[in-house]
Protein backbone atom coordinates (compact mmCIF):
# COMPACT_ATOMS: atom_id res chain seq x y z
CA UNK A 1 162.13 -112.69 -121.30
CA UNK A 2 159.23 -112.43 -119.35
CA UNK A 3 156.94 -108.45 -118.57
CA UNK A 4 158.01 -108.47 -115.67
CA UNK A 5 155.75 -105.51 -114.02
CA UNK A 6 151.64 -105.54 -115.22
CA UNK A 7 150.09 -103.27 -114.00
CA UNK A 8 149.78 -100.64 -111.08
CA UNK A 9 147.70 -101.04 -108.34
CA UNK A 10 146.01 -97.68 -107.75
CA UNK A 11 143.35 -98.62 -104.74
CA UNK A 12 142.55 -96.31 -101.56
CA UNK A 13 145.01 -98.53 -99.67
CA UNK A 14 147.60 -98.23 -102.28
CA UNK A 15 147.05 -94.36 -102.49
CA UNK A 16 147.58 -93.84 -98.78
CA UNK A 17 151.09 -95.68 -98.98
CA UNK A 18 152.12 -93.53 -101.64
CA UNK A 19 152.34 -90.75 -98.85
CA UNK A 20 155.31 -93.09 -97.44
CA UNK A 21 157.24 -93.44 -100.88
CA UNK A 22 155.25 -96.97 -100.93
CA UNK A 23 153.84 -98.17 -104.49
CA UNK A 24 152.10 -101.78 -105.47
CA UNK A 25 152.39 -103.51 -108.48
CA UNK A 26 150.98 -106.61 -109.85
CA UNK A 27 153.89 -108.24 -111.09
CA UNK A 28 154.65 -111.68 -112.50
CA UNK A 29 154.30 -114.74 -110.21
CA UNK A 30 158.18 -116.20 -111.99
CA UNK A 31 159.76 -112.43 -111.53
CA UNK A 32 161.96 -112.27 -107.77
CA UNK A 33 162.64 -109.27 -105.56
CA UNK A 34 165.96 -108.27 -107.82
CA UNK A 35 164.34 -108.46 -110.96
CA UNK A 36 160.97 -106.46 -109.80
CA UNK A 37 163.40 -103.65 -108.52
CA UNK A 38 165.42 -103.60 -111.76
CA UNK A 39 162.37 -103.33 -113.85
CA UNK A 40 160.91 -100.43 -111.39
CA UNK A 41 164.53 -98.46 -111.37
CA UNK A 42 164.26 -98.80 -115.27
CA UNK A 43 161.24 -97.94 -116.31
CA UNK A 44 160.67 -94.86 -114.06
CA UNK A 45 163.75 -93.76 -113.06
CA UNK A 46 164.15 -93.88 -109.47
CA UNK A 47 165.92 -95.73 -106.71
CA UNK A 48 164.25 -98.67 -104.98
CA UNK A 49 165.21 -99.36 -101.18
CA UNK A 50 162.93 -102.39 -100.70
CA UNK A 51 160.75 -104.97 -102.38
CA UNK A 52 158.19 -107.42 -100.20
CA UNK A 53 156.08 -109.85 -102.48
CA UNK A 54 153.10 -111.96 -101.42
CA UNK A 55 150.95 -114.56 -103.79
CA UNK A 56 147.34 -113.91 -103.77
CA UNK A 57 145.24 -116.53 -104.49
CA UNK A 58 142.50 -116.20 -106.63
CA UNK A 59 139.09 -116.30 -105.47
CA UNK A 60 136.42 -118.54 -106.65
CA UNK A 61 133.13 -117.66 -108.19
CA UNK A 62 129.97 -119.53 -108.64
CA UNK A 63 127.53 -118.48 -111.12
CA UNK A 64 123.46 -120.02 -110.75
CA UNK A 65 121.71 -120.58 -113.95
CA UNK A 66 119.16 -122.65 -115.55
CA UNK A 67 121.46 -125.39 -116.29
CA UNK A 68 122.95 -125.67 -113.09
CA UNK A 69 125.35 -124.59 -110.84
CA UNK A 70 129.01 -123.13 -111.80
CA UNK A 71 131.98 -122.68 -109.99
CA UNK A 72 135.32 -121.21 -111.53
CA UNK A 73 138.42 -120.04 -110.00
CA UNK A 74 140.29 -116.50 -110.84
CA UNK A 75 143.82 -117.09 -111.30
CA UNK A 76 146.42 -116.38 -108.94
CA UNK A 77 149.21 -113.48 -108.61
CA UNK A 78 151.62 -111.90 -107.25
CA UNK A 79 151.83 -108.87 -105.57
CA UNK A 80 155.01 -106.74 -104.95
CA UNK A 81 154.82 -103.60 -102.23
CA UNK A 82 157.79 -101.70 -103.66
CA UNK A 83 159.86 -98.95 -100.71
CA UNK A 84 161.13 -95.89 -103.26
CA UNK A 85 164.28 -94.01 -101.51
CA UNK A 86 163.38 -90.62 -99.92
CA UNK A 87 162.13 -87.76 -102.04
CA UNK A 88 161.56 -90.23 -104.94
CA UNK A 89 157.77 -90.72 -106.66
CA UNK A 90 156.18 -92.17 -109.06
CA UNK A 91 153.56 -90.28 -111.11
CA UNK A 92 151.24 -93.24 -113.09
CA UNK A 93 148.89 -90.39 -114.04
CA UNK A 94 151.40 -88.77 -116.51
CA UNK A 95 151.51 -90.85 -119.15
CA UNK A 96 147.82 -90.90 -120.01
């Protein structure tokens, strides 16, 4: 099975959602809404009303160096804006 949730996305956007019981995650671009809210209900015990997902794509870069010019591509993911129930919260500085 795949890790389903990777990491946390703790931005200023993200921060002012928390206020609404509203948390991001980068999750895995395979994993669907039911799966992402099992995963979230699991690991930190609480109940989720909603899950919307959107694929980012990833941005391209271009480096300039003696040799030439380079251009590379980040890769894409997926993003998953996860609704917790009322009263619910999710603390992501605790564990450190």
């Amino acid at each position: 099975m795949h890790e389903i949730l990777k990491r946390p996305l703790l931005t200023e956007k993200m921060t002012k959602l928390q206020e609404k019981s509203q948390y991001g995650f980068e999750v895995d671009m395979k994993a669907n809404k039911i799966e992402i809210a099992r995963a979230i209900e699991k690991k930190f015990r609480v109940v989720v009303e909603n899950v919307r997902t959107m694929r980012m794509k990833g941005k391209t870069k271009t480096q300039l160096t003696r040799r030439g010019r380079f251009t590379g591509k980040r890769s894409d993911w997926k993003k998953a804006l996860v609704t917790l129930r009322e009263g619910d919260k999710i603390d992501f500085l605790e564990n450190v």
